[in-house]
C-alpha atoms as a PDB file:
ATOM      1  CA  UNK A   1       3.367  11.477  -5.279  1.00  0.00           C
ATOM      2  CA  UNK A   2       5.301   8.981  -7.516  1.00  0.00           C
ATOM      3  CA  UNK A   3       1.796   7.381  -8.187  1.00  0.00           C
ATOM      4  CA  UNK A   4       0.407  10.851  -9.155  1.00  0.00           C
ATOM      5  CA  UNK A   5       3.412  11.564 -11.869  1.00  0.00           C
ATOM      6  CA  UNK A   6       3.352   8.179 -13.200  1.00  0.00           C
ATOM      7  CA  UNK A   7      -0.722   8.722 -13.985  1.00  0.00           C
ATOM      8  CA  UNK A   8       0.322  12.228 -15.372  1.00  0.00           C
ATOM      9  CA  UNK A   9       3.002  10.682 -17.555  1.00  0.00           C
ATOM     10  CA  UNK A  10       0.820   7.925 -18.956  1.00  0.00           C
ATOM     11  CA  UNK A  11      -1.997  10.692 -19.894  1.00  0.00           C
ATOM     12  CA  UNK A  12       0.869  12.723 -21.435  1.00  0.00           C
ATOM     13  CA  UNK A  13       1.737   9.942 -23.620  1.00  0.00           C
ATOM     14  CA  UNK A  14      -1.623   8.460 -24.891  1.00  0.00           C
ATOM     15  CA  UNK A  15      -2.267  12.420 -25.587  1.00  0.00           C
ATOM     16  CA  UNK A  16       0.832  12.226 -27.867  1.00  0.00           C
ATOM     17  CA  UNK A  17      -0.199   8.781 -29.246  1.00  0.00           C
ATOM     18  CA  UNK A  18      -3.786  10.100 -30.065  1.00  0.00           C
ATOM     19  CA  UNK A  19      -2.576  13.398 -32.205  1.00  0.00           C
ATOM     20  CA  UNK A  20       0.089  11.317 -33.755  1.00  0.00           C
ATOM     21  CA  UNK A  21      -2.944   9.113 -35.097  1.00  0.00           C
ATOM     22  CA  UNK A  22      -4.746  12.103 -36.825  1.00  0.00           C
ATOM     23  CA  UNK A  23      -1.929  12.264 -39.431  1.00  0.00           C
ATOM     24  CA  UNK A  24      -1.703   8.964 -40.105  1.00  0.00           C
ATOM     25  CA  UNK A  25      -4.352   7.773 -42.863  1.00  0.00           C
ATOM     26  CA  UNK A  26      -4.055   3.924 -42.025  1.00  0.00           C
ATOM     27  CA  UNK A  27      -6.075   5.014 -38.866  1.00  0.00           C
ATOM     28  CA  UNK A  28      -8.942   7.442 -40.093  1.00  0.00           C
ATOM     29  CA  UNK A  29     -12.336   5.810 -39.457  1.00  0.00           C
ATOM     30  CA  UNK A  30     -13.513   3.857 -42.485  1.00  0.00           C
ATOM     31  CA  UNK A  31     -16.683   6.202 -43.507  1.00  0.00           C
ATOM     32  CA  UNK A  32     -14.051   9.094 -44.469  1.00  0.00           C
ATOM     33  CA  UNK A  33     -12.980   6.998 -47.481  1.00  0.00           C
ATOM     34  CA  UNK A  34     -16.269   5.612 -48.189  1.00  0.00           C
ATOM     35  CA  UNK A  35     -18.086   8.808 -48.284  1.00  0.00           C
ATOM     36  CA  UNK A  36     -16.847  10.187 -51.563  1.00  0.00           C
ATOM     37  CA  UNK A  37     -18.264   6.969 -53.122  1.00  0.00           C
ATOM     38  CA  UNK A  38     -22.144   7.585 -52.186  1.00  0.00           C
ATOM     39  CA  UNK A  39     -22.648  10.573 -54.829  1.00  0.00           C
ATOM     40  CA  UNK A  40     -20.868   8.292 -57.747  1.00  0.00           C
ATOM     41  CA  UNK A  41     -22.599   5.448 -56.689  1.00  0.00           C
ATOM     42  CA  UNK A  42     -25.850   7.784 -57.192  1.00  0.00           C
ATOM     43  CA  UNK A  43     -25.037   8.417 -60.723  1.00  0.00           C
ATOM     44  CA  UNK A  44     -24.149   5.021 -61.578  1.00  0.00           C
ATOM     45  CA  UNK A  45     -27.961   4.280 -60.261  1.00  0.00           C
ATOM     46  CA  UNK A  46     -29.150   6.777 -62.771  1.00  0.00           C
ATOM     47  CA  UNK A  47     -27.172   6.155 -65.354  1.00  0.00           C
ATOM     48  CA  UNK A  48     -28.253   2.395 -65.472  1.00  0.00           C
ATOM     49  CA  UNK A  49     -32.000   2.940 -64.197  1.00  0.00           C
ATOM     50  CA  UNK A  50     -32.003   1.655 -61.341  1.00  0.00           C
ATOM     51  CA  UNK A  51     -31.198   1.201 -57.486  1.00  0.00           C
ATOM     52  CA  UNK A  52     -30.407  -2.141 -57.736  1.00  0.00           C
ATOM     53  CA  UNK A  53     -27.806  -1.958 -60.438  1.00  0.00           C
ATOM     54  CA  UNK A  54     -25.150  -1.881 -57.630  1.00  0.00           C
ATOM     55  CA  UNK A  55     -26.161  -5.036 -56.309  1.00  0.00           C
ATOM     56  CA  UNK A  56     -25.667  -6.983 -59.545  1.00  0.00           C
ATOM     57  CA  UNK A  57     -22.094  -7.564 -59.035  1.00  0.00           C
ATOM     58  CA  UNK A  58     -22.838 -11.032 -57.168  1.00  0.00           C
ATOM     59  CA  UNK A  59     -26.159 -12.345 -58.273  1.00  0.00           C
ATOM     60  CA  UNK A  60     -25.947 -15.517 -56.131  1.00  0.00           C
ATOM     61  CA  UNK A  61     -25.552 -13.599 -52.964  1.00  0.00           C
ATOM     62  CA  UNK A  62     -27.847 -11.595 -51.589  1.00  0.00           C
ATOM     63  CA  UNK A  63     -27.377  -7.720 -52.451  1.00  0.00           C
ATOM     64  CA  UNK A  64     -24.087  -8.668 -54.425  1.00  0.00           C
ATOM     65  CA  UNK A  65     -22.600  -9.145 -50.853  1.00  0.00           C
ATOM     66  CA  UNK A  66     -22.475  -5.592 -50.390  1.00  0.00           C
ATOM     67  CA  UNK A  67     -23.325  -5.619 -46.606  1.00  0.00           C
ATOM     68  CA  UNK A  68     -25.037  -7.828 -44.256  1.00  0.00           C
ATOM     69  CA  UNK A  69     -24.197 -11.409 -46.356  1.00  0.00           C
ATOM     70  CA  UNK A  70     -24.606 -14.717 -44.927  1.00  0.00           C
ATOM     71  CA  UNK A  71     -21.192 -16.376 -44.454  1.00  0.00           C
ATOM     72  CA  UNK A  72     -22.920 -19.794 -44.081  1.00  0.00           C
ATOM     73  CA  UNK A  73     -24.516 -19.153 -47.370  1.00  0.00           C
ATOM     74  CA  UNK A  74     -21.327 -18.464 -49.222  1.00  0.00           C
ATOM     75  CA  UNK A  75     -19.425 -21.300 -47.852  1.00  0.00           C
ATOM     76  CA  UNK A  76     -21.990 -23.751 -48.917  1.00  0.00           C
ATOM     77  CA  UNK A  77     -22.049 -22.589 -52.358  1.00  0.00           C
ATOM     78  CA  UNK A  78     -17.909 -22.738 -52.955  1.00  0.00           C
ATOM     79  CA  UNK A  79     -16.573 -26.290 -53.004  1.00  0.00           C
ATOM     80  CA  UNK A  80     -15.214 -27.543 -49.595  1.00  0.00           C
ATOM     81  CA  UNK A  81     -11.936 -28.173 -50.050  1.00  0.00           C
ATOM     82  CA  UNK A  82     -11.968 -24.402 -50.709  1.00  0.00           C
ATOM     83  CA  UNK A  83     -12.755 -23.775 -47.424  1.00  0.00           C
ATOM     84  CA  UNK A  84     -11.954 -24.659 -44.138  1.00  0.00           C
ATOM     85  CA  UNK A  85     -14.434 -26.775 -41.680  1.00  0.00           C
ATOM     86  CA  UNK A  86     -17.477 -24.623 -40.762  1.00  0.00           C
ATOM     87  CA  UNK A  87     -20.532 -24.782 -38.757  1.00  0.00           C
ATOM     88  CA  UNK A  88     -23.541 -22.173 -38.009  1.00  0.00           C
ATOM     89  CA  UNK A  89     -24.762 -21.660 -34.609  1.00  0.00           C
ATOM     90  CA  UNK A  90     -28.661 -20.278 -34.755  1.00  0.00           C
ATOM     91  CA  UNK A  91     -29.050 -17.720 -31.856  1.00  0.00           C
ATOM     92  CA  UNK A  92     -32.809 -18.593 -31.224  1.00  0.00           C
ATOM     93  CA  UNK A  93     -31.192 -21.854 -29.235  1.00  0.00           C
ATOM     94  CA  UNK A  94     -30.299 -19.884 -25.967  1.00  0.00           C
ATOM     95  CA  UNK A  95     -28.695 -23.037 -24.124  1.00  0.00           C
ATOM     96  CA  UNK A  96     -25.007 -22.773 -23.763  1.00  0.00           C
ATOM     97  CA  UNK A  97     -24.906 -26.840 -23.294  1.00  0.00           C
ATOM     98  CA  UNK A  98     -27.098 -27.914 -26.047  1.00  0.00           C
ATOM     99  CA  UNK A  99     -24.778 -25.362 -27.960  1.00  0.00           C
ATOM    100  CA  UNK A 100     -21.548 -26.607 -27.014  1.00  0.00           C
ATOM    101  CA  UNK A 101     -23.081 -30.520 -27.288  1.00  0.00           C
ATOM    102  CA  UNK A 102     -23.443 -29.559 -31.419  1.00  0.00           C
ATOM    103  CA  UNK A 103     -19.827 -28.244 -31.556  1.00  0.00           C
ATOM    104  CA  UNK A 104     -18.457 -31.168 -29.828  1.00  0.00           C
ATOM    105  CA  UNK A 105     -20.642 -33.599 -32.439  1.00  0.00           C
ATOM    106  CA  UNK A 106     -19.340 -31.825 -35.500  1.00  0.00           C
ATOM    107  CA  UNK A 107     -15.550 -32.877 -34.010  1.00  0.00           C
ATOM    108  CA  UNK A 108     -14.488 -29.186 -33.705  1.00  0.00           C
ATOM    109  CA  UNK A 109     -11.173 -29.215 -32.011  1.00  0.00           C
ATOM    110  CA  UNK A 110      -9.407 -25.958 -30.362  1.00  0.00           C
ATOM    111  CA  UNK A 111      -8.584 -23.685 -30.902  1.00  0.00           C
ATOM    112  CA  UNK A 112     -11.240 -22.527 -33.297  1.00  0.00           C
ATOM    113  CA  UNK A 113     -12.819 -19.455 -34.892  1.00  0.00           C
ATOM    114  CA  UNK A 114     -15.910 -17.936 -33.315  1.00  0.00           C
ATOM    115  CA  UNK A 115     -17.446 -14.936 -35.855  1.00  0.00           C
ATOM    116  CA  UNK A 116     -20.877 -13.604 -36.696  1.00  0.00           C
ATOM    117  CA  UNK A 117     -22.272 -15.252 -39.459  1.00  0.00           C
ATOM    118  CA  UNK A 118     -23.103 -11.318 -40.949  1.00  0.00           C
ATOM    119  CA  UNK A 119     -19.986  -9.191 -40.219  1.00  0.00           C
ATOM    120  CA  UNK A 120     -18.099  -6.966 -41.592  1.00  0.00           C
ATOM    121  CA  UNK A 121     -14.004  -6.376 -41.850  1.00  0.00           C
ATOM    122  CA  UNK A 122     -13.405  -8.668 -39.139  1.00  0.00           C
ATOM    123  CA  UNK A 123     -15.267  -6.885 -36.457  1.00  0.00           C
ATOM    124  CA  UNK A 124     -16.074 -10.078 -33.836  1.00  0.00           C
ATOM    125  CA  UNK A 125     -13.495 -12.268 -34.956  1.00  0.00           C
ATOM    126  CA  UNK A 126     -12.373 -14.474 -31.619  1.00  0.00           C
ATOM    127  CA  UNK A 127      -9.805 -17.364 -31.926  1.00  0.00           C
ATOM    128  CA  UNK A 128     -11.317 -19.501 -29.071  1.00  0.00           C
ATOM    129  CA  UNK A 129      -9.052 -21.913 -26.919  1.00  0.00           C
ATOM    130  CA  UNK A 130     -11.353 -23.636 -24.313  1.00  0.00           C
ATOM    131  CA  UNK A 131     -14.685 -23.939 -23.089  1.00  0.00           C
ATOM    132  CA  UNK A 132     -14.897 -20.960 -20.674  1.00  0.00           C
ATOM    133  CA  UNK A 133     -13.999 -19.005 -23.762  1.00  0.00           C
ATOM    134  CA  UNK A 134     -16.802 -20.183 -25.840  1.00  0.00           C
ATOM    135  CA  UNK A 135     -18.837 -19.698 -23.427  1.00  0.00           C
ATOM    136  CA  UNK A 136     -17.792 -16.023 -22.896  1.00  0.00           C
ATOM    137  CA  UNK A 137     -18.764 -14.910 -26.424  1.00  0.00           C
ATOM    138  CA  UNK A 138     -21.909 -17.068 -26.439  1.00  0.00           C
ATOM    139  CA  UNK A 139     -22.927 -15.135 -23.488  1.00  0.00           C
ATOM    140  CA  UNK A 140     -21.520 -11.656 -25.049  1.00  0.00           C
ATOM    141  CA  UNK A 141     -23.373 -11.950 -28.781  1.00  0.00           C
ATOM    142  CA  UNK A 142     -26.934 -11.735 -29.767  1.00  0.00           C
ATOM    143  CA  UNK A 143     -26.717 -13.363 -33.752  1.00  0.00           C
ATOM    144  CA  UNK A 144     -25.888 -16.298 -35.808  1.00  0.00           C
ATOM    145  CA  UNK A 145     -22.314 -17.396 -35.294  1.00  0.00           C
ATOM    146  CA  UNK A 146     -20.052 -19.141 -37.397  1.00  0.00           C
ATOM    147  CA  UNK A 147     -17.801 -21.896 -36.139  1.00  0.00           C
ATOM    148  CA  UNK A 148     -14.972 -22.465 -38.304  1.00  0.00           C
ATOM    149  CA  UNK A 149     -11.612 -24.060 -38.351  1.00  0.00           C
ATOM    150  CA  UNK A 150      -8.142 -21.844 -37.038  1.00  0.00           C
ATOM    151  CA  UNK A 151      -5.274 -22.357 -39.629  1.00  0.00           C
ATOM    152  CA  UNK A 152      -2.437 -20.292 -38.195  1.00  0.00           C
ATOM    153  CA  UNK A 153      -0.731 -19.974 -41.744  1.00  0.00           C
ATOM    154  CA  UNK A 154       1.633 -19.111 -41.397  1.00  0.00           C
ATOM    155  CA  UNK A 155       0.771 -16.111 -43.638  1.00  0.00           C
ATOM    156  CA  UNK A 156      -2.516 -14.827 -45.075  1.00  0.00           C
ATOM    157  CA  UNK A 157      -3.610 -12.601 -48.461  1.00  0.00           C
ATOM    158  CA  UNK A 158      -6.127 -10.696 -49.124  1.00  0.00           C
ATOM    159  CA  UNK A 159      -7.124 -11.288 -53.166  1.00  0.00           C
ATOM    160  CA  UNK A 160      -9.381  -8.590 -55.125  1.00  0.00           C
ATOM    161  CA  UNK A 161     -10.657 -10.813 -58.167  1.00  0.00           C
ATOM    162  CA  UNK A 162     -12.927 -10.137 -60.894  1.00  0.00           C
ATOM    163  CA  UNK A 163     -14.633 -11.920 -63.641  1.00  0.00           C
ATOM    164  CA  UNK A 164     -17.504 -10.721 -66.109  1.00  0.00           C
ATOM    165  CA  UNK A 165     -19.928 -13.460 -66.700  1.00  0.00           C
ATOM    166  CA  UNK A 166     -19.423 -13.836 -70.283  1.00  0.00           C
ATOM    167  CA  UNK A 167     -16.100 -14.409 -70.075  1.00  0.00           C
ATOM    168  CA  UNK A 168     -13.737 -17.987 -69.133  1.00  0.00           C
ATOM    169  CA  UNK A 169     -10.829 -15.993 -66.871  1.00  0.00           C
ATOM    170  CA  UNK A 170     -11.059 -13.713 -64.568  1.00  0.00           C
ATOM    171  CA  UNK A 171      -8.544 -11.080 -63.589  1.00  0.00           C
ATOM    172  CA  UNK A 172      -6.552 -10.505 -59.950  1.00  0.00           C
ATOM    173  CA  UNK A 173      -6.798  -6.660 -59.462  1.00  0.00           C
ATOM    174  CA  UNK A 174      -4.840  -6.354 -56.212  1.00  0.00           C
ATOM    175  CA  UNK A 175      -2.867  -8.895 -53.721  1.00  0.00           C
ATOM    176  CA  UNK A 176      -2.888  -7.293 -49.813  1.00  0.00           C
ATOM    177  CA  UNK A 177      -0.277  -8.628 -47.782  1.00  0.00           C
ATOM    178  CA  UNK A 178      -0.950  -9.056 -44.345  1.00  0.00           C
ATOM    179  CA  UNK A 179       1.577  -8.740 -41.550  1.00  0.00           C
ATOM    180  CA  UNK A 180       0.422  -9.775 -38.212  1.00  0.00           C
ATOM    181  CA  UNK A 181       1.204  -8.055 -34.804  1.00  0.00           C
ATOM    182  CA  UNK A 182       3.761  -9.668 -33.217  1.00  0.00           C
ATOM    183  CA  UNK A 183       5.815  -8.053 -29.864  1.00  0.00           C
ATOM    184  CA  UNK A 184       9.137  -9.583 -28.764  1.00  0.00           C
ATOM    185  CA  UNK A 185       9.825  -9.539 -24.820  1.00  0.00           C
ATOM    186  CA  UNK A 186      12.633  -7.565 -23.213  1.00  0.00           C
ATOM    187  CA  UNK A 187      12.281  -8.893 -19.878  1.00  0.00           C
ATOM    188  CA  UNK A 188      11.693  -5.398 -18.243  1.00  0.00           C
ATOM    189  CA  UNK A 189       8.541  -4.323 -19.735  1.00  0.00           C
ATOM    190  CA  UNK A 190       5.089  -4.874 -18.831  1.00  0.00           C
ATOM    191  CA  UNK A 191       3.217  -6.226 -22.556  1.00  0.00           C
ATOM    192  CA  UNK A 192       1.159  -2.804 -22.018  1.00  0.00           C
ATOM    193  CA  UNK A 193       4.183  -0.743 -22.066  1.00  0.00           C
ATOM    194  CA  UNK A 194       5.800  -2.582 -25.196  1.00  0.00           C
ATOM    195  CA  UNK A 195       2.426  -1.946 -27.277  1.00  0.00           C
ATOM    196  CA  UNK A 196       1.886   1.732 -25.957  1.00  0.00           C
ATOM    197  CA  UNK A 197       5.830   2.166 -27.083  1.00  0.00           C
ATOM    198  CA  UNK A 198       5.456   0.579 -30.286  1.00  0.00           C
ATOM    199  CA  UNK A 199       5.434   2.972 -33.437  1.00  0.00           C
ATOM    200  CA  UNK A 200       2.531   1.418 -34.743  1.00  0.00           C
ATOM    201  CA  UNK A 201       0.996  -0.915 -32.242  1.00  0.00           C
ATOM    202  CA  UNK A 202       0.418   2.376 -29.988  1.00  0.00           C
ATOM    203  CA  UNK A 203      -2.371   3.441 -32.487  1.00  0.00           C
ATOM    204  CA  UNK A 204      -4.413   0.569 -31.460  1.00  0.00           C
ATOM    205  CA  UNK A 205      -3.972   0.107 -27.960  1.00  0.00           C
ATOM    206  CA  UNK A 206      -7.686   0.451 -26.690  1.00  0.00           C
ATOM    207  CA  UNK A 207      -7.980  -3.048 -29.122  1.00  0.00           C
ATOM    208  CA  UNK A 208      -4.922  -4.931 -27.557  1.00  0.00           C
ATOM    209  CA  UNK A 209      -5.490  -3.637 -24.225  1.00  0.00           C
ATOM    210  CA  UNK A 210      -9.186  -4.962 -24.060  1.00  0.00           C
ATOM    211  CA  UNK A 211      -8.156  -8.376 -25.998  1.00  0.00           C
ATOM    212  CA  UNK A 212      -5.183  -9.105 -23.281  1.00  0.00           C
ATOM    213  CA  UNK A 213      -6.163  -7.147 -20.377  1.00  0.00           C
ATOM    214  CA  UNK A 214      -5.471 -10.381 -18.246  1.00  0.00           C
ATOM    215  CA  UNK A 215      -2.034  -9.989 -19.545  1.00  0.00           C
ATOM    216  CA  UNK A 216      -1.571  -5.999 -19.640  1.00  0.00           C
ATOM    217  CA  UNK A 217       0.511  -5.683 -16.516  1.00  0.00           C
ATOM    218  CA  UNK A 218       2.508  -9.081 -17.247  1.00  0.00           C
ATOM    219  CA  UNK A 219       5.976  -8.698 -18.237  1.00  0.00           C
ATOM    220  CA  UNK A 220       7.367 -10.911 -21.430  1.00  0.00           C
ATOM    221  CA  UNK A 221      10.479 -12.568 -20.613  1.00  0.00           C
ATOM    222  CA  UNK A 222      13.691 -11.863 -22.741  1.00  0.00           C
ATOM    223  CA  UNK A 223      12.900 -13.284 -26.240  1.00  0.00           C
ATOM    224  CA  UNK A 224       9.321 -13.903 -25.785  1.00  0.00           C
ATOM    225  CA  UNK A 225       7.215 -13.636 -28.595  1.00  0.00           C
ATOM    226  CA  UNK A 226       3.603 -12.488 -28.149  1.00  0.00           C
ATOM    227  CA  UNK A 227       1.524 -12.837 -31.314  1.00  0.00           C
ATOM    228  CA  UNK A 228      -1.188  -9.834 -30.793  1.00  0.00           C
ATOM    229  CA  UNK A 229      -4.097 -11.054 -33.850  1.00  0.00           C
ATOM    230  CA  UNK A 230      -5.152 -14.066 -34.968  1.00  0.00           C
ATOM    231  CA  UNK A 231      -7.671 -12.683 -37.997  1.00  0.00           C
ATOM    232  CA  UNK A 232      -5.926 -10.916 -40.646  1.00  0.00           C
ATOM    233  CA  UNK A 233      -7.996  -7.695 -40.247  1.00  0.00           C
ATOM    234  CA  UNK A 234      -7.198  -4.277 -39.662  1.00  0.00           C
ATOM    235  CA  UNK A 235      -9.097  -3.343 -37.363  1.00  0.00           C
ATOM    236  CA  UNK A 236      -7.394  -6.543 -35.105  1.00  0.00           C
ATOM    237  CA  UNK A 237      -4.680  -4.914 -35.738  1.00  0.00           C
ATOM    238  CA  UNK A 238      -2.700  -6.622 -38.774  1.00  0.00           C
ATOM    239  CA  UNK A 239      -0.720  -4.864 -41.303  1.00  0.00           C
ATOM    240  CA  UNK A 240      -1.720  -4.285 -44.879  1.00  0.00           C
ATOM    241  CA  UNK A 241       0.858  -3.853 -47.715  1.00  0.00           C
ATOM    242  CA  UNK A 242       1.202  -4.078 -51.745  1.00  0.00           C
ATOM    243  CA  UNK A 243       1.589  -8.221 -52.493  1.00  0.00           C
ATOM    244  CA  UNK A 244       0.564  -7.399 -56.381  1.00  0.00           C
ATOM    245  CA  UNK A 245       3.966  -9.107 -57.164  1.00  0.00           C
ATOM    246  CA  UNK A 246       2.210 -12.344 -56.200  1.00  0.00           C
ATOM    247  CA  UNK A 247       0.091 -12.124 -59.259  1.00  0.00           C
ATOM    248  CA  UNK A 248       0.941 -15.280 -61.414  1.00  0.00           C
ATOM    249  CA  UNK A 249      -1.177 -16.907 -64.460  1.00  0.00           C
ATOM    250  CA  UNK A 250      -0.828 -20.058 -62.617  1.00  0.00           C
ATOM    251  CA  UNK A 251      -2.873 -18.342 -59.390  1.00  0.00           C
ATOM    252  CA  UNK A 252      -5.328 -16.566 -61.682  1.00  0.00           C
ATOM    253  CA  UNK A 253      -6.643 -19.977 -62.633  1.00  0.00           C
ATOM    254  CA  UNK A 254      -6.676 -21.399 -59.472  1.00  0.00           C
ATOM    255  CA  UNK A 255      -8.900 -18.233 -58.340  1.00  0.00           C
ATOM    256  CA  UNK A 256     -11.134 -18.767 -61.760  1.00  0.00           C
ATOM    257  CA  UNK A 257     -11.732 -22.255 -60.755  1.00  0.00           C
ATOM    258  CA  UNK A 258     -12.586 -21.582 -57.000  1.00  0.00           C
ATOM    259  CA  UNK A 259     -15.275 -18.794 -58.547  1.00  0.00           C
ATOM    260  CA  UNK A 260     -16.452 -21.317 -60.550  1.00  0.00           C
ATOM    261  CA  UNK A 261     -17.751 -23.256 -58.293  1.00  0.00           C
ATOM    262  CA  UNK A 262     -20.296 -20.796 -56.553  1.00  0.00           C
ATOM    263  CA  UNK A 263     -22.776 -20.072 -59.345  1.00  0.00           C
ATOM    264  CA  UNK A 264     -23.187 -15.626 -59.914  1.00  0.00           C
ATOM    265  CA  UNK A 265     -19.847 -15.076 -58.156  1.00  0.00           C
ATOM    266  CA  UNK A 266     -17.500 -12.649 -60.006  1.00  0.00           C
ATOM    267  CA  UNK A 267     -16.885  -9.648 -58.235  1.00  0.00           C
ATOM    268  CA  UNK A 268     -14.617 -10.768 -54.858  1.00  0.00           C
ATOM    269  CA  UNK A 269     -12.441  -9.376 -52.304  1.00  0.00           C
ATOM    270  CA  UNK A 270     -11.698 -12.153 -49.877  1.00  0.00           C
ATOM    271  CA  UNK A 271      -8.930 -14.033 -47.665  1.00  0.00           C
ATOM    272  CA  UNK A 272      -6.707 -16.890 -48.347  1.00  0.00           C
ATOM    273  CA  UNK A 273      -4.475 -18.759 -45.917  1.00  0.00           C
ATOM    274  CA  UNK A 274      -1.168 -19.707 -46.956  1.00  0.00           C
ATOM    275  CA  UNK A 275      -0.004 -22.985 -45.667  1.00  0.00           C
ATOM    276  CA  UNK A 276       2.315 -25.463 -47.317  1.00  0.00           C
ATOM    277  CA  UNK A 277       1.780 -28.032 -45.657  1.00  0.00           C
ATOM    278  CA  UNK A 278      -1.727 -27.815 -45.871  1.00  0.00           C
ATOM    279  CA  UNK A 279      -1.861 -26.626 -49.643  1.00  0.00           C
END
């Protein structure tokens, strides 16, 4: 019977969870802001005579980078101290240990990034700590993957930058800040029951719960913190706020001088790691 009302009590509560979510924007699946886009997109296309016109943004990528870009491609066109360490993994080689063998030659050391070399907002982002773990998403994905190096931070911006081709500087639009998940132990709780509990972690439960579900039932010790994303994306669950008061002349340059590098690259909306140590 006590079994019975604790089900009933967790269904009560991830009913509450789930209406709470339709009033809160920062949730709303991402086509319900796109949508209002398509028809102004269609008369910018004929207004400038032609499909293609949206597209022209980026002329050395591919479609502008408007969806489906190479990662791999963009990486090798920006310097490399721009960038951290990356290698692509082709998907046509289907052996895990000739696979691995080319990881271990390029001197990757864990843990490491493991993404599609086409996604989009983060979806298939995995911060990889051992072998069985590579092997797991080897075994779970069907494309091109990405291996590139983790830097934990310790924070991370996301930088909207523009520049028109005829001109020498470019210009910042927006600076997202991004706030990573991050529960603190109370010694009594299972880590389920702190996320479902959370006033903002509880939106996105299904996502933590099938990232630790090793570790749903475990309870954190007093003081424990339990970092719940490594990728500063959304959908993995990180925060986005207003950074615009980041915006400096002295970082506008260093952004004009990083899109200088990749030749027809002037429309961007990317993420930088901020480390000190590191620079």
């Amino acid at each position: 019977m006590k079994r019975l009302y604790h089900t009933i009590n967790h269904k009560i509560i991830l009913w509450k969870i789930w209406f709470r979510k339709l009033i809160q924007p920062e949730f709303w699946p991402s086509w319900i802001f796109y949508s209002p886009l398509v028809p102004y997109i269609f008369f910018l296309t004929i207004r400038y005579k032609g499909l293609g016109t949206i597209c022209a943004a980026n002329p050395g990528i591919p479609l502008g980078g408007l969806v489906g870009e190479s990662k791999e491609q963009i990486f090798n066109n920006l310097n490399s101290k721009h960038s951290l360490k990356f290698l692509k993994l082709f998907r046509e080689e289907n052996r895990f240990d000739l696979i691995y063998k080319i990881i271990l030659k390029n001197k990757f050391k864990f843990p490491y990034i493991l993404k599609p070399d086409s996604g989009q907002r983060g979806c298939g982002i995995k911060l990889v700590k051992n072998k069985k773990e590579v092997f797991e998403y080897w075994n779970n994905t069907n494309v091109d993957l990405i291996v590139q190096e983790y830097d934990p931070g310790p924070k991370e911006v996301g930088i909207f930058y523009y520049r028109f081709p005829y001109e020498t500087h470019g210009k910042i639009l927006s600076i997202t800040k991004k706030t990573f998940p991050i529960l603190e132990g109370n010694g009594i709780d299972t880590l389920g029951n702190l996320i479902i509990r959370h006033p903002r972690f509880q939106f996105q439960w299904k996502i933590f719960q099938e990232r630790f579900f090793k570790e749903w039932d475990t309870i954190l010790s007093k003081g424990e913190i339990k970092r719940l994303a490594e990728a500063g994306n959304h959908c993995q669950g990180t925060l986005f706020t207003d950074g615009s008061y980041l915006i400096t002349e002295e970082l506008s340059k260093k952004i004009d001088n990083i899109s200088k590098t990749f030749s027809g690259f002037f429309l961007v909306d990317t993420t930088f790691v901020i480390n000190p140590i590191n620079n």
